[in-house]
Protein backbone atom coordinates (compact mmCIF):
# COMPACT_ATOMS: atom_id res chain seq x y z
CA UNK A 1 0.00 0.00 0.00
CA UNK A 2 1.29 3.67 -0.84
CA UNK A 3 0.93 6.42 1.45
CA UNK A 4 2.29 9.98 1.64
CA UNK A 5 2.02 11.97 5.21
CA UNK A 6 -0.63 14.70 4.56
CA UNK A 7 -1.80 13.54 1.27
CA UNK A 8 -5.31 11.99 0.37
CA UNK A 9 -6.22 9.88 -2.87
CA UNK A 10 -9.61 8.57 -4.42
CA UNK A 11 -11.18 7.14 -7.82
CA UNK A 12 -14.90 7.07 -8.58
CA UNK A 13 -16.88 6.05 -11.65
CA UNK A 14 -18.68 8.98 -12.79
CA UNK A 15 -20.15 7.45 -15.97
CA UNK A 16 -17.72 7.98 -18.49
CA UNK A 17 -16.06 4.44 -18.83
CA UNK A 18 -18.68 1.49 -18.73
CA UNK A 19 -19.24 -1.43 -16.46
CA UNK A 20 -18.44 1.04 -13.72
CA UNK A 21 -14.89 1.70 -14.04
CA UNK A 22 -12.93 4.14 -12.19
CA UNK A 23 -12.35 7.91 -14.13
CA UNK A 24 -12.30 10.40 -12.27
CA UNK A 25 -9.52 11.03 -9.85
CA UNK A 26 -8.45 13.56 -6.89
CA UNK A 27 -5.09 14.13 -5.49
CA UNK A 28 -5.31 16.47 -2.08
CA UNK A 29 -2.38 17.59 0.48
CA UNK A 30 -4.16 18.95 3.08
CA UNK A 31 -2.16 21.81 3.40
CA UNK A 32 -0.94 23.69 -0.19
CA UNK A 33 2.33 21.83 -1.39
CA UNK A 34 4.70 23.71 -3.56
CA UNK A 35 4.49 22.07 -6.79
CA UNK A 36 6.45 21.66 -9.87
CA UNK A 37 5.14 20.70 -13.63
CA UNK A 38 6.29 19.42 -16.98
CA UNK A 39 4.17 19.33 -19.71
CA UNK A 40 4.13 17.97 -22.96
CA UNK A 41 6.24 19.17 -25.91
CA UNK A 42 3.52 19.05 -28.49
CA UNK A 43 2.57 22.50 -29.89
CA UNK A 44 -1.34 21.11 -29.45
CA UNK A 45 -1.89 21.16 -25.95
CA UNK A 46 -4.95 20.33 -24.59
CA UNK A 47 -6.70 22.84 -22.56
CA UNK A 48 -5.66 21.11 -18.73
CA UNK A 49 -1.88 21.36 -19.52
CA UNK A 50 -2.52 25.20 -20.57
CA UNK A 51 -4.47 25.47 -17.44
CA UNK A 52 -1.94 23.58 -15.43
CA UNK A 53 1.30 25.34 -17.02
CA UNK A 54 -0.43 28.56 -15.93
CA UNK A 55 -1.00 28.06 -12.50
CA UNK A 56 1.81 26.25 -11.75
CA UNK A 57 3.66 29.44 -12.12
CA UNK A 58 2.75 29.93 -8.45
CA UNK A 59 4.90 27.15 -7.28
CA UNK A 60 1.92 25.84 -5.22
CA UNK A 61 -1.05 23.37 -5.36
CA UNK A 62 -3.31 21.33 -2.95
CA UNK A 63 -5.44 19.42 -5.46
CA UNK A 64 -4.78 17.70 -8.78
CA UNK A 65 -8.82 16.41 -10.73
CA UNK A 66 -7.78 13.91 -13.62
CA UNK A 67 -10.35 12.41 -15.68
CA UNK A 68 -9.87 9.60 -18.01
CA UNK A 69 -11.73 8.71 -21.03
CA UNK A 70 -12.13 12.06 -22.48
CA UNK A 71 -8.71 14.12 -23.08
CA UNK A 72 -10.31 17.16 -23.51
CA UNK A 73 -7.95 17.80 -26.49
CA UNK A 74 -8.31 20.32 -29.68
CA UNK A 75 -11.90 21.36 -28.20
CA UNK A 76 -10.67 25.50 -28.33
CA UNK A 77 -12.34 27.91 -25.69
CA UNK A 78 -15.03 26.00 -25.29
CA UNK A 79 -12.66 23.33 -23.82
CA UNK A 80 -10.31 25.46 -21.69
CA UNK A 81 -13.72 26.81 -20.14
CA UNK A 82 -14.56 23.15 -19.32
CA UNK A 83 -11.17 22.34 -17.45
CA UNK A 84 -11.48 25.91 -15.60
CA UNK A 85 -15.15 25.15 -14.89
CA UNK A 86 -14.38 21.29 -13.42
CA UNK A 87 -11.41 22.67 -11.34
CA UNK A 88 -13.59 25.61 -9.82
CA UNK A 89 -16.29 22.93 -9.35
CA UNK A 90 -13.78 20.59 -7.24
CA UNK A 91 -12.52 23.66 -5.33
CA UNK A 92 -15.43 24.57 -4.32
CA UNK A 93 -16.30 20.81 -2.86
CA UNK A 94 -12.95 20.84 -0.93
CA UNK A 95 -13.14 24.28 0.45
CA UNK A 96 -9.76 25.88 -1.59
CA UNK A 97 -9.10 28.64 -3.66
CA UNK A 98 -9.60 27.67 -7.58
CA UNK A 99 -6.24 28.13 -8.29
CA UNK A 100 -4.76 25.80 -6.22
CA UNK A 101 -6.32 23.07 -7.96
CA UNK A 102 -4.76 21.71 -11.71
CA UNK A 103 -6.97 19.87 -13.69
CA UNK A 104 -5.92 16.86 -16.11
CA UNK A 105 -7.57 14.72 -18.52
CA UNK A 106 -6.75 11.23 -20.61
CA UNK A 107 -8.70 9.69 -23.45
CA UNK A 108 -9.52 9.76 -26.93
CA UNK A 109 -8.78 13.45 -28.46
CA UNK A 110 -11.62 15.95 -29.59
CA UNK A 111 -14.31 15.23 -27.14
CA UNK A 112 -15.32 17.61 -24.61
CA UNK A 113 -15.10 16.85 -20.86
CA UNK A 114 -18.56 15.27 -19.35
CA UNK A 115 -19.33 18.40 -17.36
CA UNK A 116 -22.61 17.21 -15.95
CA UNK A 117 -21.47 14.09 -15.12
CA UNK A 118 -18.29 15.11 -13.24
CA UNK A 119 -20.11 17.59 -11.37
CA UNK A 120 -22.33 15.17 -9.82
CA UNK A 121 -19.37 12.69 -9.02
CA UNK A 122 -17.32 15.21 -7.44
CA UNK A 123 -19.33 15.07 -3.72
CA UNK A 124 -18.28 11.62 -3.80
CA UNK A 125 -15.17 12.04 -5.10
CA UNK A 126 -14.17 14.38 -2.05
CA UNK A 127 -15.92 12.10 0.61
CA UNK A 128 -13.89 9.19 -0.36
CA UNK A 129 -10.66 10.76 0.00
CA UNK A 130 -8.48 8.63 2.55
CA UNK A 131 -4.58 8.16 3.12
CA UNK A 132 -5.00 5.02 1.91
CA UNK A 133 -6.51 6.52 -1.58
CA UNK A 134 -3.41 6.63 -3.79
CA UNK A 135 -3.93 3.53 -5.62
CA UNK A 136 -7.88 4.42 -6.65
CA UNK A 137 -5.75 7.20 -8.02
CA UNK A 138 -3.65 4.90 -9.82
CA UNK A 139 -6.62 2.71 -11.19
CA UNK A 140 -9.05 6.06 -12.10
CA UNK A 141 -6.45 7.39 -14.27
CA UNK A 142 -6.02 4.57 -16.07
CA UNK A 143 -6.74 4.32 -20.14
CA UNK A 144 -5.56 1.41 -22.14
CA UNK A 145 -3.06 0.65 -19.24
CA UNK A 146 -3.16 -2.92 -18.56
CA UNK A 147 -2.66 -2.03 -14.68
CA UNK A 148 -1.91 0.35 -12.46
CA UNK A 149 1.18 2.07 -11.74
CA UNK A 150 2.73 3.41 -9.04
CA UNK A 151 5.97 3.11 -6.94
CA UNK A 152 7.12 4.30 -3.40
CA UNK A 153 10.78 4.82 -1.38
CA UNK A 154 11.97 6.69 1.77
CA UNK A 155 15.48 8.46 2.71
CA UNK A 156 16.57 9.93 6.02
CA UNK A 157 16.93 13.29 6.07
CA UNK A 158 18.53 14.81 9.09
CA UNK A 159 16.75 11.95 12.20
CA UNK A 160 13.63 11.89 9.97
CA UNK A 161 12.58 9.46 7.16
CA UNK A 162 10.80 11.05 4.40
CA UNK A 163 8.38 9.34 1.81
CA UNK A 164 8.72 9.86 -2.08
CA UNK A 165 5.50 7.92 -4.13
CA UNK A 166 4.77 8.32 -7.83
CA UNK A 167 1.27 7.16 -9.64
CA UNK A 168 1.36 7.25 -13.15
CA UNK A 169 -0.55 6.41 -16.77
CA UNK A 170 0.88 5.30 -20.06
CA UNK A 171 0.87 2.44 -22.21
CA UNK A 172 0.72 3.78 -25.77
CA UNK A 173 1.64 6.91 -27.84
CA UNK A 174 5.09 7.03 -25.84
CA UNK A 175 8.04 8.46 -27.23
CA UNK A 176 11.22 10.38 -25.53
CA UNK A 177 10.36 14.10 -24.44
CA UNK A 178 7.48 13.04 -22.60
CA UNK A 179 4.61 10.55 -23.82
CA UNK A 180 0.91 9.63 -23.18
CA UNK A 181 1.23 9.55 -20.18
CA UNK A 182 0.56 11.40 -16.56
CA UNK A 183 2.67 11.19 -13.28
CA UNK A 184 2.22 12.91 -9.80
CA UNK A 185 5.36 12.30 -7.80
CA UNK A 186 4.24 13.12 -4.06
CA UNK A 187 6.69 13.94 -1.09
CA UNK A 188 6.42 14.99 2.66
CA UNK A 189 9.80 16.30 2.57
CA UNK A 190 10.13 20.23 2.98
CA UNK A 191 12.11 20.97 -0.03
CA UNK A 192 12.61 24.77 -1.66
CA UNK A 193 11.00 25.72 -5.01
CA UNK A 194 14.01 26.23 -7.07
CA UNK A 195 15.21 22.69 -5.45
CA UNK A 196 12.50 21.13 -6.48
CA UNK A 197 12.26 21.87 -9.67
CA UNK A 198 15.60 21.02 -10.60
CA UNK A 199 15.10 17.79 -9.17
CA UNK A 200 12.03 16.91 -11.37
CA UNK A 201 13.79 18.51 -14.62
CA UNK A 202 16.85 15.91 -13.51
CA UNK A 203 14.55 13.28 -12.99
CA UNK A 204 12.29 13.21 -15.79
CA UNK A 205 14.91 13.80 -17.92
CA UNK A 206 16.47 10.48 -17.05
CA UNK A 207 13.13 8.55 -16.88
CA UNK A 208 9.94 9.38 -18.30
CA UNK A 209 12.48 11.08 -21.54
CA UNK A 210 14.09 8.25 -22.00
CA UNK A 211 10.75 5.74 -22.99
CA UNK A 212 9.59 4.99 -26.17
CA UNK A 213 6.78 2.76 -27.52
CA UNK A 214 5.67 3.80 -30.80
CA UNK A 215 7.81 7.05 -31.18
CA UNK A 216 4.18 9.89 -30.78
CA UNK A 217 4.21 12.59 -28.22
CA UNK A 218 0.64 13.49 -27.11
CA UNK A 219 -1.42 16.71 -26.46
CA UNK A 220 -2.11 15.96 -22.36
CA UNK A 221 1.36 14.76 -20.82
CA UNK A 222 1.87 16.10 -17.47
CA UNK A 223 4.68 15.07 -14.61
CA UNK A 224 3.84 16.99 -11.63
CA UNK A 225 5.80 16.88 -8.06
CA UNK A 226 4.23 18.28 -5.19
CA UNK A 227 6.09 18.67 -1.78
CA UNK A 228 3.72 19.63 1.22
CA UNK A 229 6.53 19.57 3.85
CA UNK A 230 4.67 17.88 6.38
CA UNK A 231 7.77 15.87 7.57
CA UNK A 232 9.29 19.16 9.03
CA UNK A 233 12.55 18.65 8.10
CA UNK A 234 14.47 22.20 7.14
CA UNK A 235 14.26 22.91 3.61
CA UNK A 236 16.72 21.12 1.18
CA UNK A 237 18.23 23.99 -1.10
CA UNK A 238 19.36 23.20 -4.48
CA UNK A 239 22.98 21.66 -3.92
CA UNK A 240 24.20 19.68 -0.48
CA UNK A 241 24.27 15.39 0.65
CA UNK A 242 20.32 15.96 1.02
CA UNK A 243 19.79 17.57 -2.08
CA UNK A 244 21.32 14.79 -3.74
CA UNK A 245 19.51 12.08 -2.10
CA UNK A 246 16.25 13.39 -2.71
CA UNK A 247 16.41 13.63 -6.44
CA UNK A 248 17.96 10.20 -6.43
CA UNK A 249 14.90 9.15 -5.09
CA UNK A 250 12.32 11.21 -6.79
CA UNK A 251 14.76 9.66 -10.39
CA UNK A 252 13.87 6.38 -8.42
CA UNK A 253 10.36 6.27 -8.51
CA UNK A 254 9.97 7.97 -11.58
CA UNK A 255 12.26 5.37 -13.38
CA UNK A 256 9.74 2.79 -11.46
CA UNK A 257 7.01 3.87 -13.10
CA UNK A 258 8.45 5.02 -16.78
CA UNK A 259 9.71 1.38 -17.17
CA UNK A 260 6.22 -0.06 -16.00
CA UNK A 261 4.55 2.03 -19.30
CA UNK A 262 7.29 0.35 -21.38
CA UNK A 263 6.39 -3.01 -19.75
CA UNK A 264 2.49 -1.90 -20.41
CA UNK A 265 3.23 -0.74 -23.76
CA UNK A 266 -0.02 -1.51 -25.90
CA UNK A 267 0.63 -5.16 -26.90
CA UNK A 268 4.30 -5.03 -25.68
CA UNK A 269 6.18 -8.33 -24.83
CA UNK A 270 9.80 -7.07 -24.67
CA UNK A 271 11.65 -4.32 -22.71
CA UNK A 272 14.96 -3.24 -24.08
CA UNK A 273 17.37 -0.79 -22.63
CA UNK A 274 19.65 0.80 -25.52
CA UNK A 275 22.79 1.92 -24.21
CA UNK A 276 25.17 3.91 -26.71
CA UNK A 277 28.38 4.72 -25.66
CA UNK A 278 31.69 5.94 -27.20
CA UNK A 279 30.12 9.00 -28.51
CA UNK A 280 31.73 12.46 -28.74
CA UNK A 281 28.86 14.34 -26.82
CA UNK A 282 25.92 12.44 -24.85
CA UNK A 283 23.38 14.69 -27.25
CA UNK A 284 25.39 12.54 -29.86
CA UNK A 285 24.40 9.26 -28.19
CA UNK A 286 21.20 9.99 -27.10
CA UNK A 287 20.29 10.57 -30.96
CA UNK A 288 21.61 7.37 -31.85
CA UNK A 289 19.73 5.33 -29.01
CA UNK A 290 16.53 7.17 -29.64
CA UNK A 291 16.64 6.44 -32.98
CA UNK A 292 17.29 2.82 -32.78
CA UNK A 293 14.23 2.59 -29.94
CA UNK A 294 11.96 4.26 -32.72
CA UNK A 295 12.90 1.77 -35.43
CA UNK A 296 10.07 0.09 -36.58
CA UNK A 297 12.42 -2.71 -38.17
CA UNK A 298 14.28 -3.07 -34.77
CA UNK A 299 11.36 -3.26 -32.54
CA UNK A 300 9.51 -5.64 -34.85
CA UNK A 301 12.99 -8.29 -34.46
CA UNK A 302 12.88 -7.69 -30.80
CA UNK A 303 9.23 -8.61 -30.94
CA UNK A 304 10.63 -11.63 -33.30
CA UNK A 305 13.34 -12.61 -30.99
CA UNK A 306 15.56 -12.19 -34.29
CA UNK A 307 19.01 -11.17 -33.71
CA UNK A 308 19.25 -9.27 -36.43
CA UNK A 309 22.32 -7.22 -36.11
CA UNK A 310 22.16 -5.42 -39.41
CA UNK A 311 18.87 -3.67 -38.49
CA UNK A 312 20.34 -1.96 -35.69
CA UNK A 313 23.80 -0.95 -37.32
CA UNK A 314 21.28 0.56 -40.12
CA UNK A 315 19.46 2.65 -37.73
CA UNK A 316 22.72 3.90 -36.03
CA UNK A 317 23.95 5.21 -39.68
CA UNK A 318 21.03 7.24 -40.28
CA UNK A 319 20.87 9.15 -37.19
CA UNK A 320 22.69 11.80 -38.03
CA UNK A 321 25.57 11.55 -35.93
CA UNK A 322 28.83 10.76 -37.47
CA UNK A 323 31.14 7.93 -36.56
CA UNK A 324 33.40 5.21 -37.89
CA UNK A 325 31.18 2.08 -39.02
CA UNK A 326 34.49 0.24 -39.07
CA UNK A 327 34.57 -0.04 -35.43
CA UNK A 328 31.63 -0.66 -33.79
CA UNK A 329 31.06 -3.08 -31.01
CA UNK A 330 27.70 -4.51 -30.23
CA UNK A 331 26.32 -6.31 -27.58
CA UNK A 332 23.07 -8.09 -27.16
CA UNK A 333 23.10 -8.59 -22.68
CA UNK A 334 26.60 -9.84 -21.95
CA UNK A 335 27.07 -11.58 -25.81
CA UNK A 336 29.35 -9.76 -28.18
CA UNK A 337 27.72 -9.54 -31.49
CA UNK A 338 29.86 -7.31 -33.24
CA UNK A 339 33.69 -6.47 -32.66
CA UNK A 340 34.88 -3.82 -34.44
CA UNK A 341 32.17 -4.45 -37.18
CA UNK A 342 33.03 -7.81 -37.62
CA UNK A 343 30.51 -10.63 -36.56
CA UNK A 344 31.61 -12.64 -33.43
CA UNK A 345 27.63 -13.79 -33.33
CA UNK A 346 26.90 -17.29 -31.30
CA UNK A 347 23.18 -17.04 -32.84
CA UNK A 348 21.60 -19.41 -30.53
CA UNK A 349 23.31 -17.58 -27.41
CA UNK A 350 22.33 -14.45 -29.14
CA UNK A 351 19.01 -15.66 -29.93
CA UNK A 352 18.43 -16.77 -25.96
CA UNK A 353 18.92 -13.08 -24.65
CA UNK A 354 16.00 -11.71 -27.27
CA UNK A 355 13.74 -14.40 -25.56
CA UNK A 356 13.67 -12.60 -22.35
CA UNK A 357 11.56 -10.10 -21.36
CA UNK A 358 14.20 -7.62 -20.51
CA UNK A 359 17.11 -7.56 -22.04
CA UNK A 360 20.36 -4.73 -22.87
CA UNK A 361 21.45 -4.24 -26.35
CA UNK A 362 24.73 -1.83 -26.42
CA UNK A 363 26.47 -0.05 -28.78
CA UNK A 364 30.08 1.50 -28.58
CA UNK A 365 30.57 3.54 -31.45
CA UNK A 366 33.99 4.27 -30.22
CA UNK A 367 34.32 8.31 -30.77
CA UNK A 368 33.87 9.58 -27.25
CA UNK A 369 33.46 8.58 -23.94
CA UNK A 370 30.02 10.25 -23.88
CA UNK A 371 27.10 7.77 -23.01
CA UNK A 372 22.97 7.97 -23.01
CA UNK A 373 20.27 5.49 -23.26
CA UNK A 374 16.88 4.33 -23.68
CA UNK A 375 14.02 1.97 -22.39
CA UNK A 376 11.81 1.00 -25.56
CA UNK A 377 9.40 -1.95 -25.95
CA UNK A 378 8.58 -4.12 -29.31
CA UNK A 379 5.97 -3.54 -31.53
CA UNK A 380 3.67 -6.31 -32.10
CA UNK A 381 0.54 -7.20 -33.61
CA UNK A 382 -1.80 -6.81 -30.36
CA UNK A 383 -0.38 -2.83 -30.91
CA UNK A 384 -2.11 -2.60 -34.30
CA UNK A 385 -5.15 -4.03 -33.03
CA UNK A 386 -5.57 -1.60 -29.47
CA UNK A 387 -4.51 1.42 -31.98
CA UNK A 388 -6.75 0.53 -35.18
CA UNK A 389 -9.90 0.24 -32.78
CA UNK A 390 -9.27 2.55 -30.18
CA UNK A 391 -11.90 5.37 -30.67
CA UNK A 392 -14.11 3.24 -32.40
């Protein structure tokens, strides 16, 4: 079970989803938390992530309303009234100002949000809100995700132990620079503003950017991290042993929970982690890796359990990053495939590491001593099938 000190969690049906499925969700510290966002990259952003990038701005929040099943996406005014109208309606229920609260939504792009329907949910929504609520949270978010997600550590600070928990949501339209997906990281540790938004930049950066299923970026993705200090500890400034620790673990959790969308990618059977090293600058490797995790030949002979070497020495020479193909090393796990580009393949070994469900594939492309990765899944035909009938 997940708990945070001071914060609340619940899920409801409000009629959106059938057979009575959780969508509608509330986060709540009960007192404000300062609170740091990242939003999606896409230049279409859905009217909760305007209305969340705004208030933001005042590095606080006590409530977070996500809805799943409608995304509330390329709806215009009329849309960014709904998410302002839903938030003012939920901070009303809990007794806070309007801005304190950040709306979000999930689900199929161009509808408008179920007003009516939220509205009357929302009583219960509030009532139901317990320490114990964080995985309703998990489960009411949820949209093709095959389960919930969430993950939870603690670290000492001073005599104190602190908690760090992230929920999250993603299983398809995942690609590097953020994804379909949401994620609330949730602390008790008193940390500054500027602190803590350094440590979410530094952790999402080296966990929910470095996923990919199917290489799309969508309109609603949000990673928020909200601190409401309730452990009393003094707060952590931006450098220091503490500082350090407590981005380690927010990186933690998030990493948790950006390899369980991987895992949960829409029809997914493999997880790969692509490590590129030897480059001259890690923006140089992290090209090369993200590429490779976004071929569609490369994922299909994971999904194959093919070791088919040439696929991914292909991908790595149209990347755009220039390097000697002479002298490449590859490794699938701890079997040399290639040594400087010349086959040292034992198929069936090679074969036997693609059969797992997790698995390493690394390439040196001996230029550097820069390094990045990724964390991509295969593409399969279950993927086709969730995408080609999703809406309909």
């Amino acid at each position: 079970m997940i708990k945070v000190p001071g914060f609340l969690g619940s899920g409801v049906s409000s009629g959106v989803k059938k057979k009575g499925k959780k969508d509608l969700a509330l986060i709540f510290s009960e007192v404000p938390a300062k609170a740091a966002g990242v939003f999606t990259t896409n230049i279409v952003k859905a009217p909760p992530v305007l209305v969340g990038m705004d208030r933001i701005k005042s590095g606080y929040c006590q409530a977070v309303l996500i809805n799943s099943g409608v995304a509330n996406a390329f709806t215009g005014k009329e849309g960014l009234k709904d998410s302002i109208l839903t938030s003012k309606h939920a901070a009303n229920e809990l007794g806070i100002g309007e801005s304190l609260v950040i709306p979000s939504s999930t689900g199929v792009i161009g509808g408008r949000l179920p007003i009516d329907k939220m509205k009357r949910a929302l009583p219960k929504l509030v009532k139901d809100l317990r320490e114990d609520g964080l995985p309703d949270v998990a489960q009411g978010i949820m949209t093709t995700d095959a389960f919930p997600k969430y993950a939870s550590t603690q670290i000492k600070i001073g005599n104190k132990k602190g908690t760090v928990v992230a929920i999250g949501k993603g299983a398809g339209m995942i690609a590097p620079n953020m994804a379909t997906m949401l994620a609330y990281i949730l602390t008790d540790i008193n940390i500054g503003k500027r602190a803590l938004s350094k440590a979410l930049k530094n952790s999402v950066n080296n966990s929910f950017n470095k996923i990919i299923v199917d290489g799309d970026t969508s309109t609603n993705d949000t990673v928020l991290l909200l601190a409401n200090g309730k452990l009393g500890n003094t707060a952590i400034g931006e450098s220091g042993a503490e500082y350090k620790k407590f981005e380690s673990a927010v990186t933690e959790v998030a990493t948790e929970v950006a390899e369980m969308i991987v895992q949960d990618g829409e029809g997914a059977t493999k997880v790969a982690k692509i490590i590129v090293k030897g480059a001259k600058t890690e923006k140089d490797a992290e090209k090369i890796a993200r590429t490779l995790g976004t071929s569609l030949l490369v994922k299909t002979a994971f999904f194959g359990e093919d070791p088919n070497w040439g696929r991914i020495v292909a991908a790595a020479g149209r990347a755009g990053v220039n390097f000697d193909p002479n002298k490449i090393d590859l490794f699938f796990g701890d079997q040399k495939i290639l040594s400087n580009s010349k086959e040292v393949m034992d198929e069936k070994k090679a074969q036997k590491i693609l059969q797992n469900t997790k698995f390493d594939i690394t390439l040196n492309i001996k230029c550097g001593k820069a390094s990045s990765f990724v964390i991509a899944s295969d593409i399969t035909f279950e993927y086709v099938k969730i995408n080609a009938h999703y809406r309909t």
